[in-house]
PDB file of N, CA and C in Angstrom:
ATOM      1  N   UNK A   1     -81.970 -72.433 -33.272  1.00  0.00           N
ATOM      2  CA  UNK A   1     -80.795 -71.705 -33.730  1.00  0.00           C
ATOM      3  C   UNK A   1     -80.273 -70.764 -32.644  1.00  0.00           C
ATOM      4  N   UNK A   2     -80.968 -70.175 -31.950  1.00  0.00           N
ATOM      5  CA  UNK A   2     -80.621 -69.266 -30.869  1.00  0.00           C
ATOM      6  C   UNK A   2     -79.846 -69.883 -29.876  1.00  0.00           C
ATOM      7  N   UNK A   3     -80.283 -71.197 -29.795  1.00  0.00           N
ATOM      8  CA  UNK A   3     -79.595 -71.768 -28.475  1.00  0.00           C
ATOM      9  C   UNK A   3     -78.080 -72.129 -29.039  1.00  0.00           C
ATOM     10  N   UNK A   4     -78.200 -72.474 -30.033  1.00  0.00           N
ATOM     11  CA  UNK A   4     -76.940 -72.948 -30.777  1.00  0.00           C
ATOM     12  C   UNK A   4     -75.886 -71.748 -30.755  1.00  0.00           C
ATOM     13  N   UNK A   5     -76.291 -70.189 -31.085  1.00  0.00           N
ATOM     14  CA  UNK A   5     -75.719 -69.052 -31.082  1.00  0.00           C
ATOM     15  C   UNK A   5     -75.481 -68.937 -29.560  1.00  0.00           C
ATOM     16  N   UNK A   6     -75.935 -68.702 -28.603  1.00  0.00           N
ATOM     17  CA  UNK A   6     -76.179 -68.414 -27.127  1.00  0.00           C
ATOM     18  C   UNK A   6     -74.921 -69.826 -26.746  1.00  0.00           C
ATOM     19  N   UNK A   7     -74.564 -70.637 -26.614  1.00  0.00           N
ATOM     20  CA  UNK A   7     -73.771 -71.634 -26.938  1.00  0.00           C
ATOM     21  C   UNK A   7     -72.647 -71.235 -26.979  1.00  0.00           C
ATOM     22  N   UNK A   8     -72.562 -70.960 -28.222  1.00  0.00           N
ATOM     23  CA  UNK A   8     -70.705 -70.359 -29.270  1.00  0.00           C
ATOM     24  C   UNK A   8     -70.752 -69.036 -28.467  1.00  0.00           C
ATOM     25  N   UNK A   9     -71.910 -68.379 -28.072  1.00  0.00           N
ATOM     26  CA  UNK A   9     -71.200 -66.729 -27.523  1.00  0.00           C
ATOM     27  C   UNK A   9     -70.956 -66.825 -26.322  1.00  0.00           C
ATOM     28  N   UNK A  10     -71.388 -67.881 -25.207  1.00  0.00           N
ATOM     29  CA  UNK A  10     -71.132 -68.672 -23.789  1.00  0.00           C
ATOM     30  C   UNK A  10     -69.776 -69.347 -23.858  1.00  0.00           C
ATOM     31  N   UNK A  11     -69.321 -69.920 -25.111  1.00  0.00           N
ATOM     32  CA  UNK A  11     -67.920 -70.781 -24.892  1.00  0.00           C
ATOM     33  C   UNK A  11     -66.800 -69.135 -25.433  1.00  0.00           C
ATOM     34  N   UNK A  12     -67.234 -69.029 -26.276  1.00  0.00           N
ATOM     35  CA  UNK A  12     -66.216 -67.255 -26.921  1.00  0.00           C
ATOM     36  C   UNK A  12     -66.499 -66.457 -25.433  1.00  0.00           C
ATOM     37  N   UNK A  13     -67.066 -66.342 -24.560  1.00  0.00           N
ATOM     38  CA  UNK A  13     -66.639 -65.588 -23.231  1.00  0.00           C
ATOM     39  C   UNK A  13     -65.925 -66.519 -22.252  1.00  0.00           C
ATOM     40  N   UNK A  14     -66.110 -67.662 -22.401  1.00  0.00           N
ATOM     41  CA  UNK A  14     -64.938 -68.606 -21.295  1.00  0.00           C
ATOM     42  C   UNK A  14     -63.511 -68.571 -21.919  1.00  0.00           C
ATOM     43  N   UNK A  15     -63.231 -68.432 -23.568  1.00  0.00           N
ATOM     44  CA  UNK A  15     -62.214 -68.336 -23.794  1.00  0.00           C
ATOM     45  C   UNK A  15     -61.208 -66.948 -23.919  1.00  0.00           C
ATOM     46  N   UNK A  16     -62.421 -66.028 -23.686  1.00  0.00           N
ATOM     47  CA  UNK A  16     -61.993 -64.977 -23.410  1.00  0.00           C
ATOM     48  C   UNK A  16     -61.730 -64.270 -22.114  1.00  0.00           C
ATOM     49  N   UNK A  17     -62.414 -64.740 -21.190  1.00  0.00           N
ATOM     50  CA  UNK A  17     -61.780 -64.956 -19.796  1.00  0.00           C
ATOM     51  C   UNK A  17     -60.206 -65.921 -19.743  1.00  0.00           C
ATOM     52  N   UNK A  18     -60.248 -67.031 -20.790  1.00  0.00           N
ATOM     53  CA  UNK A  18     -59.455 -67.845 -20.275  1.00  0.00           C
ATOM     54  C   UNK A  18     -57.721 -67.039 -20.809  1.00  0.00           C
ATOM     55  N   UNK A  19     -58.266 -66.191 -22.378  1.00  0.00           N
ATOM     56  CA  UNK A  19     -56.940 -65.620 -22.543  1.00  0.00           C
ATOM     57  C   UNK A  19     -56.863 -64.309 -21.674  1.00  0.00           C
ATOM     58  N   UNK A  20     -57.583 -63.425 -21.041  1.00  0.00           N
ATOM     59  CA  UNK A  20     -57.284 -62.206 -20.166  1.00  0.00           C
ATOM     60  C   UNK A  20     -56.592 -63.093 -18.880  1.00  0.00           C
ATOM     61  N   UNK A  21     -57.049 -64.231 -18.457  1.00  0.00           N
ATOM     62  CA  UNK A  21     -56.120 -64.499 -16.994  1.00  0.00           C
ATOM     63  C   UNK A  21     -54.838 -65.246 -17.517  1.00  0.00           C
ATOM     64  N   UNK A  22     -54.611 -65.736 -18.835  1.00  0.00           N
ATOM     65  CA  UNK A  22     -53.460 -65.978 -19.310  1.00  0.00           C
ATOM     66  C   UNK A  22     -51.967 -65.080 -19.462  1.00  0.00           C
ATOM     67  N   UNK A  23     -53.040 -63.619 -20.228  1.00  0.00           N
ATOM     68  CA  UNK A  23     -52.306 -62.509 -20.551  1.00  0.00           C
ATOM     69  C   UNK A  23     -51.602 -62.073 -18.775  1.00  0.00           C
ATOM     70  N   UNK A  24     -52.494 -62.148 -17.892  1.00  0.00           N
ATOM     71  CA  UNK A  24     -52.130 -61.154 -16.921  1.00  0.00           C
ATOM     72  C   UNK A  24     -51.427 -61.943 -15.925  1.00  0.00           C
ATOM     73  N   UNK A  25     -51.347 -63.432 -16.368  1.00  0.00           N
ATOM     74  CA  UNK A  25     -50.170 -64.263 -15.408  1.00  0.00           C
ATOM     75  C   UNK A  25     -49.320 -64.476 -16.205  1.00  0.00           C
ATOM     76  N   UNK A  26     -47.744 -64.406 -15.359  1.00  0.00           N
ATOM     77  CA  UNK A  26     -46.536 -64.199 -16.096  1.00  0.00           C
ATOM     78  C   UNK A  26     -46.452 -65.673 -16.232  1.00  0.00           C
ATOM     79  N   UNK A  27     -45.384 -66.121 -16.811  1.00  0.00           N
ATOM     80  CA  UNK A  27     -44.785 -65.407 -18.060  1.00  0.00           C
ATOM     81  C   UNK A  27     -45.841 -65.958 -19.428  1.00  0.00           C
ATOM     82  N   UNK A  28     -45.888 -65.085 -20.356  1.00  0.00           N
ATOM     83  CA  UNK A  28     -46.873 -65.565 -21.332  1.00  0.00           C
ATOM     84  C   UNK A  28     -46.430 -66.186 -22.477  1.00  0.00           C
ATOM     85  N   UNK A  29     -46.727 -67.422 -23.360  1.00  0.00           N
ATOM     86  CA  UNK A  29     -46.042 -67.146 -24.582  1.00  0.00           C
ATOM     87  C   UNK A  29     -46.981 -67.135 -25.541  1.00  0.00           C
ATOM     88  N   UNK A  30     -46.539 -66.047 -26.342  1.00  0.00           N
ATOM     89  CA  UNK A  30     -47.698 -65.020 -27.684  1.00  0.00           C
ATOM     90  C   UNK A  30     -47.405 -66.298 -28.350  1.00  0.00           C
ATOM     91  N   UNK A  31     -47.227 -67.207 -28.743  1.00  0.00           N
ATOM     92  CA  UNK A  31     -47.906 -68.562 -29.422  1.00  0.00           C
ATOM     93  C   UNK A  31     -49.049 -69.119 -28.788  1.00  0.00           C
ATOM     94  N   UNK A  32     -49.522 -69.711 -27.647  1.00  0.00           N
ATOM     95  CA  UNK A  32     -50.404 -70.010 -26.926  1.00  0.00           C
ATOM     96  C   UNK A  32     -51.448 -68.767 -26.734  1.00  0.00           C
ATOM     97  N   UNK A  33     -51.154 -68.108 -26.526  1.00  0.00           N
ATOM     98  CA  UNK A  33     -51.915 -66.378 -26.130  1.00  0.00           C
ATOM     99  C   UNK A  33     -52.810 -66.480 -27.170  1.00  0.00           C
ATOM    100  N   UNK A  34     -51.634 -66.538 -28.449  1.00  0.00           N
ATOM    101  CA  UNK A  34     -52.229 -66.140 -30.146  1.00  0.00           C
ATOM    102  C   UNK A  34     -53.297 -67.168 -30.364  1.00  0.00           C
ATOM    103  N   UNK A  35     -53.074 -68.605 -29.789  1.00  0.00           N
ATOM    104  CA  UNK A  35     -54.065 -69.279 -30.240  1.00  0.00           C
ATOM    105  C   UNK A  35     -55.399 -69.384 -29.478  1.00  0.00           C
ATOM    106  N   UNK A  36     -55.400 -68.798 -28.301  1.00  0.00           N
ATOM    107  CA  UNK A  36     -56.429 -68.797 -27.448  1.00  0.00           C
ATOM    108  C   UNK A  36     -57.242 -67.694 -27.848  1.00  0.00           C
ATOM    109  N   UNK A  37     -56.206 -66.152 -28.608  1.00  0.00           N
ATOM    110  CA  UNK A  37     -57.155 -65.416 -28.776  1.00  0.00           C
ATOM    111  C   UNK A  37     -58.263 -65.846 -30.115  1.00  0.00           C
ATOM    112  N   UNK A  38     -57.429 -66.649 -31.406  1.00  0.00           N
ATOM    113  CA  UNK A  38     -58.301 -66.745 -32.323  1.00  0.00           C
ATOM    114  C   UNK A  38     -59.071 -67.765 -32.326  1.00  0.00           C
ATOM    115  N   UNK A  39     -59.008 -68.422 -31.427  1.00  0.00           N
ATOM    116  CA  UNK A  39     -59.909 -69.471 -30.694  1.00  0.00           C
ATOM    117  C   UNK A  39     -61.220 -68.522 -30.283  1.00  0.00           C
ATOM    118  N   UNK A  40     -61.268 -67.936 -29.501  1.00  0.00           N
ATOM    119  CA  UNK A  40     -62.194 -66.949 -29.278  1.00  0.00           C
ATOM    120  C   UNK A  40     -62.574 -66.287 -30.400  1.00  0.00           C
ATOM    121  N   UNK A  41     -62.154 -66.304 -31.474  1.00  0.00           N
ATOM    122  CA  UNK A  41     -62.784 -65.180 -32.732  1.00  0.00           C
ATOM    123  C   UNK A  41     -63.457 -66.085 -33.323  1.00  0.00           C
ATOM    124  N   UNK A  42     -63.015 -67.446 -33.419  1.00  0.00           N
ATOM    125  CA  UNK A  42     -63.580 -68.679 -34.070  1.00  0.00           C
ATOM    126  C   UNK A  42     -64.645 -68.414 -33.636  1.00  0.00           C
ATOM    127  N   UNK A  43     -64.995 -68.507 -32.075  1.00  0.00           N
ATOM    128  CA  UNK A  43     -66.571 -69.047 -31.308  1.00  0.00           C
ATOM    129  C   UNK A  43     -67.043 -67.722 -31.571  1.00  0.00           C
ATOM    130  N   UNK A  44     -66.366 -66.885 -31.739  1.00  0.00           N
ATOM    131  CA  UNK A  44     -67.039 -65.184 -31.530  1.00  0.00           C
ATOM    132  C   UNK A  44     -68.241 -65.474 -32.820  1.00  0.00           C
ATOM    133  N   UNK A  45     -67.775 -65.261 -34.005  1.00  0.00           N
ATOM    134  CA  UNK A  45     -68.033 -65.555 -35.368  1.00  0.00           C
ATOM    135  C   UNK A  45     -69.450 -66.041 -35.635  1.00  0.00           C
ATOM    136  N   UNK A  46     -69.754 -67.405 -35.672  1.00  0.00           N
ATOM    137  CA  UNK A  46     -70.509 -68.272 -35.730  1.00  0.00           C
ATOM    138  C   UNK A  46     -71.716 -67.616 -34.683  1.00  0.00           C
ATOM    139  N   UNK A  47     -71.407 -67.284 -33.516  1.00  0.00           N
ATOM    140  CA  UNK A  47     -72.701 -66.712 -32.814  1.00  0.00           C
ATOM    141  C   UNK A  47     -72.973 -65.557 -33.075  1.00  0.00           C
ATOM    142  N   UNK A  48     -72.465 -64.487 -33.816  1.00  0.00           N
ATOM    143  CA  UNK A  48     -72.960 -63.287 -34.406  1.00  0.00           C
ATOM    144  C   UNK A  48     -73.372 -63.134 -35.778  1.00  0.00           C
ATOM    145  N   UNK A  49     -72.980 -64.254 -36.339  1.00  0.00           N
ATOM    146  CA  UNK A  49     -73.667 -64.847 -37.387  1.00  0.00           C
ATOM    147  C   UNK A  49     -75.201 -65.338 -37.265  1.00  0.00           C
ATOM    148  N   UNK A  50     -75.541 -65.972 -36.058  1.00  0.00           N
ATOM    149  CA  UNK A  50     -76.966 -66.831 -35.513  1.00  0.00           C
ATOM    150  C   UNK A  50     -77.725 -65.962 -34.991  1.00  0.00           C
ATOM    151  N   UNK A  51     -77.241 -64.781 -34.530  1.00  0.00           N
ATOM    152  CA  UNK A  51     -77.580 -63.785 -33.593  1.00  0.00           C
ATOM    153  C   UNK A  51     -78.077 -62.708 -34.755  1.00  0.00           C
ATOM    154  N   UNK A  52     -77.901 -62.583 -35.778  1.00  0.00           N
ATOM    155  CA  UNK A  52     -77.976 -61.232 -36.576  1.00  0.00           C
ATOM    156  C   UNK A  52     -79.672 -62.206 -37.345  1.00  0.00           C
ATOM    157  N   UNK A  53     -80.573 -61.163 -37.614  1.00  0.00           N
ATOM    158  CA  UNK A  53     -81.543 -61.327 -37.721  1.00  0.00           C
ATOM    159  C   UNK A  53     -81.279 -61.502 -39.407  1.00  0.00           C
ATOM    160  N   UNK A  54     -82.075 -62.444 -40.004  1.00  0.00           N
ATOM    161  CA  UNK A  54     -82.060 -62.816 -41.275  1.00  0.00           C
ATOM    162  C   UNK A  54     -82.824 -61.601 -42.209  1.00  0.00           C
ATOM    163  N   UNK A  55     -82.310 -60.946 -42.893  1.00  0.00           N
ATOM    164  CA  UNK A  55     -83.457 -59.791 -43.712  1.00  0.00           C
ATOM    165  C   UNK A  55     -83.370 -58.749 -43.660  1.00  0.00           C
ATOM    166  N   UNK A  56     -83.534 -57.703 -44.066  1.00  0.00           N
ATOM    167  CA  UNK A  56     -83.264 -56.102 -43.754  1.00  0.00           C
ATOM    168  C   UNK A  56     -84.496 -56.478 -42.823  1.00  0.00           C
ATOM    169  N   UNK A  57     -84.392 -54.606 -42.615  1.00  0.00           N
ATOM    170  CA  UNK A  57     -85.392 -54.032 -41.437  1.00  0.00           C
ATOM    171  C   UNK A  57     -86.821 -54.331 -41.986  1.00  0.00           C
ATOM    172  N   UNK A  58     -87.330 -54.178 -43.226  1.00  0.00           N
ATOM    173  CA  UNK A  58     -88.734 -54.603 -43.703  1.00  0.00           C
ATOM    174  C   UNK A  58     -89.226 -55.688 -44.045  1.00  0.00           C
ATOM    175  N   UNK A  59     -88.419 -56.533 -44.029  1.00  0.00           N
ATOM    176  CA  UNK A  59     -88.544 -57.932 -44.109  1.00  0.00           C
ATOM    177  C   UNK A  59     -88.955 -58.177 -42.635  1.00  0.00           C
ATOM    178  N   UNK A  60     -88.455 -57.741 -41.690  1.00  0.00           N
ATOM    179  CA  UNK A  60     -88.728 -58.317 -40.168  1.00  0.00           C
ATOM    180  C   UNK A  60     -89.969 -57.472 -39.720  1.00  0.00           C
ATOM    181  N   UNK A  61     -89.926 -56.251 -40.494  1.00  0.00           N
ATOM    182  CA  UNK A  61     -91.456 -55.326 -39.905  1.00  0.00           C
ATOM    183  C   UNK A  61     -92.483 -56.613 -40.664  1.00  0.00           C
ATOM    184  N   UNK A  62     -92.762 -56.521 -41.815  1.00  0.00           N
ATOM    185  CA  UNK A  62     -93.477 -57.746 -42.518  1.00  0.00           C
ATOM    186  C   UNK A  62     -93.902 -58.889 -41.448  1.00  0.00           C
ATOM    187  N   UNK A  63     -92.977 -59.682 -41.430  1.00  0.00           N
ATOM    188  CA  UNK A  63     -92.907 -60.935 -40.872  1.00  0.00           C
ATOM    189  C   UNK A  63     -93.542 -60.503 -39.335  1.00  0.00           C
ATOM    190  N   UNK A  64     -92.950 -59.593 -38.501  1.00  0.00           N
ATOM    191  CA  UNK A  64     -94.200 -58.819 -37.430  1.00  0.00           C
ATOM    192  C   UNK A  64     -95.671 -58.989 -37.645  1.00  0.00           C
ATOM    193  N   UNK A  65     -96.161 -58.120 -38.143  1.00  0.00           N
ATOM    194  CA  UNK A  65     -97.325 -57.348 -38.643  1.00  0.00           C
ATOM    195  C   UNK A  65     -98.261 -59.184 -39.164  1.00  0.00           C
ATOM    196  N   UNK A  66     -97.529 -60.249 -39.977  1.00  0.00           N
ATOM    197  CA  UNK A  66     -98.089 -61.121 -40.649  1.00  0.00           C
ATOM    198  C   UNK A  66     -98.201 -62.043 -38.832  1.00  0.00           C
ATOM    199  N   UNK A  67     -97.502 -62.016 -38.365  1.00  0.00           N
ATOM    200  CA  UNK A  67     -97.406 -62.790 -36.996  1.00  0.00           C
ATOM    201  C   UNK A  67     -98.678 -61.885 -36.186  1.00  0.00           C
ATOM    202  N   UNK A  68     -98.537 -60.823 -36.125  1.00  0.00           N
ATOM    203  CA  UNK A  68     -99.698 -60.225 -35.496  1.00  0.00           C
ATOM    204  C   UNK A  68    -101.101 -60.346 -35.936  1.00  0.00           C
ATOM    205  N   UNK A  69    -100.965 -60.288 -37.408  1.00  0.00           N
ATOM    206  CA  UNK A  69    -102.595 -60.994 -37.923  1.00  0.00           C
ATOM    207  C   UNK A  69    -102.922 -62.614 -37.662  1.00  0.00           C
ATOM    208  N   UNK A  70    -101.864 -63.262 -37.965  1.00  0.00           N
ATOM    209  CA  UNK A  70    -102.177 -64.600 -36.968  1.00  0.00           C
ATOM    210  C   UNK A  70    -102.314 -64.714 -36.033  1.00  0.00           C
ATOM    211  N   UNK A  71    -101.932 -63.968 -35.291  1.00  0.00           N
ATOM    212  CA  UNK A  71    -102.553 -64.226 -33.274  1.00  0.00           C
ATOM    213  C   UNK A  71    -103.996 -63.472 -33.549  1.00  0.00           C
ATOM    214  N   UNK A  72    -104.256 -62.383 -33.959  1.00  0.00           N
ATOM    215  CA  UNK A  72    -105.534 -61.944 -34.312  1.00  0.00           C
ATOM    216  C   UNK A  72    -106.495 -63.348 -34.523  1.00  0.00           C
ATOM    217  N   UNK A  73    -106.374 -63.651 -35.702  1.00  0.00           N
ATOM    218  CA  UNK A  73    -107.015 -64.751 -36.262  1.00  0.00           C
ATOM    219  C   UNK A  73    -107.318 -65.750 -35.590  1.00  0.00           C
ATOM    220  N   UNK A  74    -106.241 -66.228 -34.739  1.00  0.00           N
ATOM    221  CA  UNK A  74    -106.780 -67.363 -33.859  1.00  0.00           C
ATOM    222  C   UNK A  74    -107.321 -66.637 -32.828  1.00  0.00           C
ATOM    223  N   UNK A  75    -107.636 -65.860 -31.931  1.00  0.00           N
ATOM    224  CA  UNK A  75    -107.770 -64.783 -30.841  1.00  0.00           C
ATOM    225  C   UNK A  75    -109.447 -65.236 -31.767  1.00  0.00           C
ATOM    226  N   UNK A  76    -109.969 -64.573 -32.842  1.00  0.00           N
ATOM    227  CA  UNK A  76    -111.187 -64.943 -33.233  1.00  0.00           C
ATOM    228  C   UNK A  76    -111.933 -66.329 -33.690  1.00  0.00           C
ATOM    229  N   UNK A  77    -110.575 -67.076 -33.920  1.00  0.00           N
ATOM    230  CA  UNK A  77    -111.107 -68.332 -34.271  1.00  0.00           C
ATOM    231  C   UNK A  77    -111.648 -69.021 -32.853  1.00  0.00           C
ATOM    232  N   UNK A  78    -111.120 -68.776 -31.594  1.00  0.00           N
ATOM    233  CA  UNK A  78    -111.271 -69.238 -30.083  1.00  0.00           C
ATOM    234  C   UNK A  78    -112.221 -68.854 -29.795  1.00  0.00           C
ATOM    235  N   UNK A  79    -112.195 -67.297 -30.353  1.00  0.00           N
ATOM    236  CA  UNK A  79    -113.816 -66.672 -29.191  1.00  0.00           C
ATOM    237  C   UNK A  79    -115.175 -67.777 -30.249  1.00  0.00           C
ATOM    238  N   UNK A  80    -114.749 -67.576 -31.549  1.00  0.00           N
ATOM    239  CA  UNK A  80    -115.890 -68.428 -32.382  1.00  0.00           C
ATOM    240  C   UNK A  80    -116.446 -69.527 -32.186  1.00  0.00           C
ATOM    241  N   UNK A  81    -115.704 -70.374 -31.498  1.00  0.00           N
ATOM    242  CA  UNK A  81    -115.560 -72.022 -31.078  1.00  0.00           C
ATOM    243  C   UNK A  81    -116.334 -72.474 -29.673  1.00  0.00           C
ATOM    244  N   UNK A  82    -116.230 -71.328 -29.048  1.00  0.00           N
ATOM    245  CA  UNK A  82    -116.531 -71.340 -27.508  1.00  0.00           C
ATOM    246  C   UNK A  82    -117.969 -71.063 -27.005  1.00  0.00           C
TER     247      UNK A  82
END
């Protein structure tokens, strides 16, 4: 999913480069402009959507803390084995 977000927020900065060198070469027309900018809100969107972490703040402390007792666990299951 990240790469997919990292993606849409990589193409939403080419199109946002592509409307700032649009805007600043003459002559412009705010039909084309307009669609390049919401072109960019399109790609903006979707990757700050992928990008925003699923859960409040204690849901992700949780999901931490449960990830940290699993590396624990195997960390002892290895030394046990060996």
């Amino acid at each position: 999913m990240r790469t997919f977000s990292l993606l849409f927020a990589f193409i939403a900065l080419v199109l946002l480069a592509q409307f700032l060198i649009y805007v600043v070469r003459e002559p412009t027309d705010p039909f084309i402009a307009g669609g390049i900018f919401f072109s960019f809100l399109i790609c903006l969107v979707p990757a700050l959507y992928l990008l925003k972490p699923f859960g409040g703040a204690e849901d992700l402390r949780r999901r931490r803390e449960a990830r940290k007792e699993r590396e624990t666990q195997r960390e002892d299951e290895d030394r046990n084995s060996s």
